[in-house]
Every structure is written in C-alpha cells, then in structure tokens.
C-alpha atoms as a PDB file:
ATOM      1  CA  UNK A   1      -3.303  19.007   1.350  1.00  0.00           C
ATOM      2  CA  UNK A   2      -3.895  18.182   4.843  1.00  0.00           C
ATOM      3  CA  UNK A   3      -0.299  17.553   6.793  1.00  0.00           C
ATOM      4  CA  UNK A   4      -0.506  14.077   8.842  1.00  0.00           C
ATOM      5  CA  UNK A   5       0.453  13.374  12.285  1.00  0.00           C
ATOM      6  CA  UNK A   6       4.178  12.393  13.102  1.00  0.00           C
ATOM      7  CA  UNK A   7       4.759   8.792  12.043  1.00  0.00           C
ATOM      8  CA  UNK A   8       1.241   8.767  10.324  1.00  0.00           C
ATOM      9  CA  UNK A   9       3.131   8.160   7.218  1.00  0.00           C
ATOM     10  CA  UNK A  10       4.728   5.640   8.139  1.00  0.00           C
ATOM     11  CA  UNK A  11       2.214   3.539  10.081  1.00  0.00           C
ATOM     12  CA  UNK A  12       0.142   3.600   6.674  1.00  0.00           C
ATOM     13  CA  UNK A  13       3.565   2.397   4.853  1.00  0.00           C
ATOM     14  CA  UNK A  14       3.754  -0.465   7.007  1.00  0.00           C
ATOM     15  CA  UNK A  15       0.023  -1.516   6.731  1.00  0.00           C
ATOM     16  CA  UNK A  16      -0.515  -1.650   3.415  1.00  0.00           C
ATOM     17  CA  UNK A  17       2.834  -3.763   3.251  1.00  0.00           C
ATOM     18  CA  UNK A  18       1.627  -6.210   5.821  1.00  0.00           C
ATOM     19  CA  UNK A  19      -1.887  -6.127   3.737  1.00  0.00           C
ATOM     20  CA  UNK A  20       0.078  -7.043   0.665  1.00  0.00           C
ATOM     21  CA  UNK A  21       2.715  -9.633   2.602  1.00  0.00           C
ATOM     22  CA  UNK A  22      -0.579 -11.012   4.157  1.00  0.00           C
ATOM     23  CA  UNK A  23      -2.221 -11.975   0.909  1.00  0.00           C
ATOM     24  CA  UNK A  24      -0.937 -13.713  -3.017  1.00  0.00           C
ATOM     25  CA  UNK A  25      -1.978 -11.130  -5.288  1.00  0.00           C
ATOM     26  CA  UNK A  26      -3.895  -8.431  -3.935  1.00  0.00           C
ATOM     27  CA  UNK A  27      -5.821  -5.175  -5.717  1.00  0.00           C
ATOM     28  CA  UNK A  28      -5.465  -1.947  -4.986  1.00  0.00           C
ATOM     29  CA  UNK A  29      -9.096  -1.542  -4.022  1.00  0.00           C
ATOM     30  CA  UNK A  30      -8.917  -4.381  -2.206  1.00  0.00           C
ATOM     31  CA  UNK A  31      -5.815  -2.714  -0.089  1.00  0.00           C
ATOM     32  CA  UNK A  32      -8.359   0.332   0.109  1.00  0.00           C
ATOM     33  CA  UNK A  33     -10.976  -1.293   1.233  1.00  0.00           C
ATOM     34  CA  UNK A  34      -9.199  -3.068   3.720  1.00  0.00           C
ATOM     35  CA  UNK A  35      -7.388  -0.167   5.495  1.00  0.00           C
ATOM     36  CA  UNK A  36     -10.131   2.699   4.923  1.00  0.00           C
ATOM     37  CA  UNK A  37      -7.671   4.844   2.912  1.00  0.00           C
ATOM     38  CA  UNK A  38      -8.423   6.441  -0.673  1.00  0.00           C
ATOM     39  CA  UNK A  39      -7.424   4.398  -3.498  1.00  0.00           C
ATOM     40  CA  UNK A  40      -5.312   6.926  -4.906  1.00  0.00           C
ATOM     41  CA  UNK A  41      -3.652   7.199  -1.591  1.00  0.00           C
ATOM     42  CA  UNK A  42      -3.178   3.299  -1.857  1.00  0.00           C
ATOM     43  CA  UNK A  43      -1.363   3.858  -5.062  1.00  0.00           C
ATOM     44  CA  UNK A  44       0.885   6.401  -4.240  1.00  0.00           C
ATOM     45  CA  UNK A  45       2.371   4.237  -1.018  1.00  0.00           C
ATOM     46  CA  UNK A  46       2.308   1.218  -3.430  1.00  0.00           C
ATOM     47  CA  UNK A  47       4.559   2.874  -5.632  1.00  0.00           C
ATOM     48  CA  UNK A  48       7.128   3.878  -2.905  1.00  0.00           C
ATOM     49  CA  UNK A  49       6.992   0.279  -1.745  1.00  0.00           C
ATOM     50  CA  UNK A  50       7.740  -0.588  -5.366  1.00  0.00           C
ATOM     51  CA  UNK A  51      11.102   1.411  -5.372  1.00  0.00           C
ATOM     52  CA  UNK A  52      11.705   0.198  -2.429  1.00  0.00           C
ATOM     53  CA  UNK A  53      12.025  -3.169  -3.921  1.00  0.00           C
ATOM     54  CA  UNK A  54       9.274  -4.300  -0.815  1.00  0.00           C
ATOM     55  CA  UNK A  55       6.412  -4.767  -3.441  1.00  0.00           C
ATOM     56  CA  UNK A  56       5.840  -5.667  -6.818  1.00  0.00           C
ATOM     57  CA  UNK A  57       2.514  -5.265  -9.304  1.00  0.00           C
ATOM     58  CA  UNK A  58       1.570  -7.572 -12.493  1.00  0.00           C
ATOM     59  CA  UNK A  59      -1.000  -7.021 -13.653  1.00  0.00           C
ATOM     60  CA  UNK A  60      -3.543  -5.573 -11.315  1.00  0.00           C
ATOM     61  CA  UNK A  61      -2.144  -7.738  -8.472  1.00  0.00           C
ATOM     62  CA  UNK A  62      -0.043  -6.336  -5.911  1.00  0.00           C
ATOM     63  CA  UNK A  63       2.768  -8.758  -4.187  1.00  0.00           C
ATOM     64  CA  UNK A  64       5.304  -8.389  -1.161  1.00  0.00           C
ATOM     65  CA  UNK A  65       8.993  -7.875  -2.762  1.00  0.00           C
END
C-alpha cells in the first residue's frame, strides 16, 4: 500500500465529513464520486468518522454526527 503525504490523511478525513455535513443523507458512492477517492477508501474513513461519533449510516445514507 502506497504511504500518503503528511496530513494527507487527514485532509481526506475532513472532506468527506464536510461532504457528509454538507448534504441530508448521502451514499457512499456519492461521497466517492464527489471527492475522486475509491469507494472502499470512502468506507474505511466513514467508519472512523462513525467511532468518532462525527457520522452516522442508516441505511445506505450517510449523516454528520
């Protein structure tokens, strides 16, 4: 696996949380599409957020914490 750039990690953290603050309900491949990143990578900073208690899914809809 490729290593990213310092603070790359967290610059895609914080966009996909401003996609998902920015919009009621929002997919995953929506999120993907949006920010040019896999949808598997999508998921995996979703889930983070999740713990985080800064997003929440139901369904297949994605919402800010």
């Amino acid at each position: 696996m490729a290593r990213l750039e310092r603070g790359e990690r967290q610059r895609r953290l914080q966009t996909i949380q401003t996609v998902v603050q920015q919009n009621w309900g929002v997919k995953e491949s929506e999120i993907a599409d949006e920010t040019g990143l896999h949808r598997r990578v999508v998921n995996n900073y979703l889930r983070e957020l999740d713990g985080e208690g800064k997003a929440h899914r139901k369904g297949r809809y994605w919402y800010s914490g």
